[in-house]
N, C-alpha and C. Protein backbone atom coordinates (compact mmCIF):
# COMPACT_ATOMS: atom_id res chain seq x y z
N UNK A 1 23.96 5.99 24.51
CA UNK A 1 25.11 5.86 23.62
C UNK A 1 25.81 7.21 23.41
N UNK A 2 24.96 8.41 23.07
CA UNK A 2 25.88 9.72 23.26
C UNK A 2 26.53 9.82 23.93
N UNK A 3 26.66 9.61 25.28
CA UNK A 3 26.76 9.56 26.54
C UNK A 3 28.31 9.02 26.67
N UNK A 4 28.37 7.68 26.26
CA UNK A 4 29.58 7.35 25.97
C UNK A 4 30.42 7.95 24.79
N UNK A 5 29.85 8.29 23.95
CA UNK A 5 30.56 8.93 22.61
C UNK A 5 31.24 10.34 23.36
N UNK A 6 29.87 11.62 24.09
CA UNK A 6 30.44 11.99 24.05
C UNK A 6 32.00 12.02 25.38
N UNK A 7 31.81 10.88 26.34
CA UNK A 7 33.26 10.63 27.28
C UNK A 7 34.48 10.50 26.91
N UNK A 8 33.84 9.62 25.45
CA UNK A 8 35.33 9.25 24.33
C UNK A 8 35.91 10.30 23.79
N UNK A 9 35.22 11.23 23.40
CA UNK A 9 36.13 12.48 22.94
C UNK A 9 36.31 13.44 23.92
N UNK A 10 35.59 13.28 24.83
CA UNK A 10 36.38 14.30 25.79
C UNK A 10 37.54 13.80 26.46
N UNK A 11 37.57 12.77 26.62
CA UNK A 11 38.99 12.05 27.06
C UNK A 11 40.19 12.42 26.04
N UNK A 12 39.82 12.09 24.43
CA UNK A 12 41.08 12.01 23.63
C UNK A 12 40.99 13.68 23.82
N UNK A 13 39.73 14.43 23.85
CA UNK A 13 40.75 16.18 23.71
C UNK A 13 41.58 16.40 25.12
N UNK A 14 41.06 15.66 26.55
CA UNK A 14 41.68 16.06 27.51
C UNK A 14 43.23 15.15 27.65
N UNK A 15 43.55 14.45 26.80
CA UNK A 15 44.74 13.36 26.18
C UNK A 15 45.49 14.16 25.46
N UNK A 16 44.90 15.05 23.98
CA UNK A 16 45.35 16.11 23.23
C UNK A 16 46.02 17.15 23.83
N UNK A 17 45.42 18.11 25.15
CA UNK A 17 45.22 18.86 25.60
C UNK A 17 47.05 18.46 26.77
N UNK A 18 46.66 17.77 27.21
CA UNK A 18 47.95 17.12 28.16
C UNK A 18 49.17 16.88 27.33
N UNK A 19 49.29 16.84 25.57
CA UNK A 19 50.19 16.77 25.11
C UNK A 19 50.73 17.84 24.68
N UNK A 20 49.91 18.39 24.31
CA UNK A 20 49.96 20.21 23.95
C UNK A 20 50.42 21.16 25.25
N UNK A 21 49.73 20.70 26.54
CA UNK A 21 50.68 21.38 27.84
C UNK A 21 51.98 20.78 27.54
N UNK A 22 52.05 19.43 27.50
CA UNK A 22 53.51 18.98 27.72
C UNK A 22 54.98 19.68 26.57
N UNK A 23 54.43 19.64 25.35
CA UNK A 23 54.75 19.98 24.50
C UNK A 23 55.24 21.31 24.59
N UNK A 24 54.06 22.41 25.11
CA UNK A 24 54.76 23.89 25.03
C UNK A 24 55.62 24.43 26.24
N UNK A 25 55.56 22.88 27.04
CA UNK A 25 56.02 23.20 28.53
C UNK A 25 58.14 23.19 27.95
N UNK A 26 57.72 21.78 27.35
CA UNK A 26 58.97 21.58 26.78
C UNK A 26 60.21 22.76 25.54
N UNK A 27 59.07 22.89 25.04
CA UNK A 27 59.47 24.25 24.42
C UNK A 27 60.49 25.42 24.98
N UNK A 28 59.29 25.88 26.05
CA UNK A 28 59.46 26.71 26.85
C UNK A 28 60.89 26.49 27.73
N UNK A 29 60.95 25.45 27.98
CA UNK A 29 62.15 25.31 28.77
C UNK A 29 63.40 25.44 28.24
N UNK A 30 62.83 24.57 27.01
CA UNK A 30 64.21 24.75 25.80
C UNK A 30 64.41 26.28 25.49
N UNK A 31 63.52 26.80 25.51
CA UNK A 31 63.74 28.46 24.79
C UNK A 31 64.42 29.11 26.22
N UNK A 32 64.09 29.17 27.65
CA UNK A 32 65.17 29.19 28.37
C UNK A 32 66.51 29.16 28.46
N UNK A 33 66.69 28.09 28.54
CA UNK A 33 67.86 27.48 28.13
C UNK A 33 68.78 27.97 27.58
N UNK A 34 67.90 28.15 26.19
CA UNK A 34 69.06 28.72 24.63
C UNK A 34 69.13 30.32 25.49
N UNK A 35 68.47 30.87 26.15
CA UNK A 35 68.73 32.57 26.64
C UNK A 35 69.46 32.44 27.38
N UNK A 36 69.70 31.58 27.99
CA UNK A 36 70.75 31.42 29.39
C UNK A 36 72.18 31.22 28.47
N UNK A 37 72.30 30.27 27.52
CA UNK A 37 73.36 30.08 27.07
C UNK A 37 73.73 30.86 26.19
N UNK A 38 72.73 31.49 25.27
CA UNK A 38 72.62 32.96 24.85
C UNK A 38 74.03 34.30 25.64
N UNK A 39 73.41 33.81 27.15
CA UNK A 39 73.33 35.25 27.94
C UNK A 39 74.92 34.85 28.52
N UNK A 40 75.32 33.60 28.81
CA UNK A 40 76.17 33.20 29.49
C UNK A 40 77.54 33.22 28.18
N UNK A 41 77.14 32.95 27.06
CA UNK A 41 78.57 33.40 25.61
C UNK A 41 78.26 34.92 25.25
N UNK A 42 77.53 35.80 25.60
CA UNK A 42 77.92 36.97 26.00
C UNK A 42 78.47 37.19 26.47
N UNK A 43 78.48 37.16 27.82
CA UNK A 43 79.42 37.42 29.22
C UNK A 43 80.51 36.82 28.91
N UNK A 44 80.62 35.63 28.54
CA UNK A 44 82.15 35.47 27.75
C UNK A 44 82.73 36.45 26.66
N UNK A 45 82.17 36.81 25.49
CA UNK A 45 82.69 37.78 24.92
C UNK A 45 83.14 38.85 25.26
N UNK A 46 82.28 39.03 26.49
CA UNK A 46 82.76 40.73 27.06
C UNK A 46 83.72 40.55 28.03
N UNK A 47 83.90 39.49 28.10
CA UNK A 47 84.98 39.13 29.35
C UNK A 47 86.36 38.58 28.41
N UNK A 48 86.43 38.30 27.74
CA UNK A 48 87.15 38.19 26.46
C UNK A 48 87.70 39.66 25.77
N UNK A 49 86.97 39.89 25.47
CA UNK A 49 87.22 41.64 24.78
C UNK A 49 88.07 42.65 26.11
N UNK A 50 87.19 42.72 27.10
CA UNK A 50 87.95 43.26 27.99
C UNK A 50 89.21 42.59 28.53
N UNK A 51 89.53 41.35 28.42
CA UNK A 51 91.13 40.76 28.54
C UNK A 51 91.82 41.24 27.64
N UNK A 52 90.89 41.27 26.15
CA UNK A 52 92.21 41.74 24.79
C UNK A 52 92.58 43.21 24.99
N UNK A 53 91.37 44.08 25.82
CA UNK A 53 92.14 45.23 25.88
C UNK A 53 92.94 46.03 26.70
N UNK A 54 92.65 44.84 27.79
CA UNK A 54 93.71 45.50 28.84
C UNK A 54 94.91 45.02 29.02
């Protein structure tokens, strides 16, 4: 009976574990993202600023 008990929780932590990758994977991508679009309305501003001053 341990035996099975302990399969059952190693399944739900390796279940846990797959949501928590998925989760910080998702994150991660999102936090990308926001730097890219971050990085990309920079380059507009400075491309902006340098139109107003020339």
């Amino acid at each position: 009976m341990t035996q099975s008990t302990t399969f059952r929780t190693s399944t739900k932590q390796d279940t846990l574990a797959d949501h928590i990758v998925e989760f910080l994977s998702r994150v991660s991508r999102a936090l990308r993202n926001l730097a890219d679009s971050a990085d990309h309305a920079a380059k507009m501003v400075r491309k902006a600023d340098a139109a107003r001053r020339s």
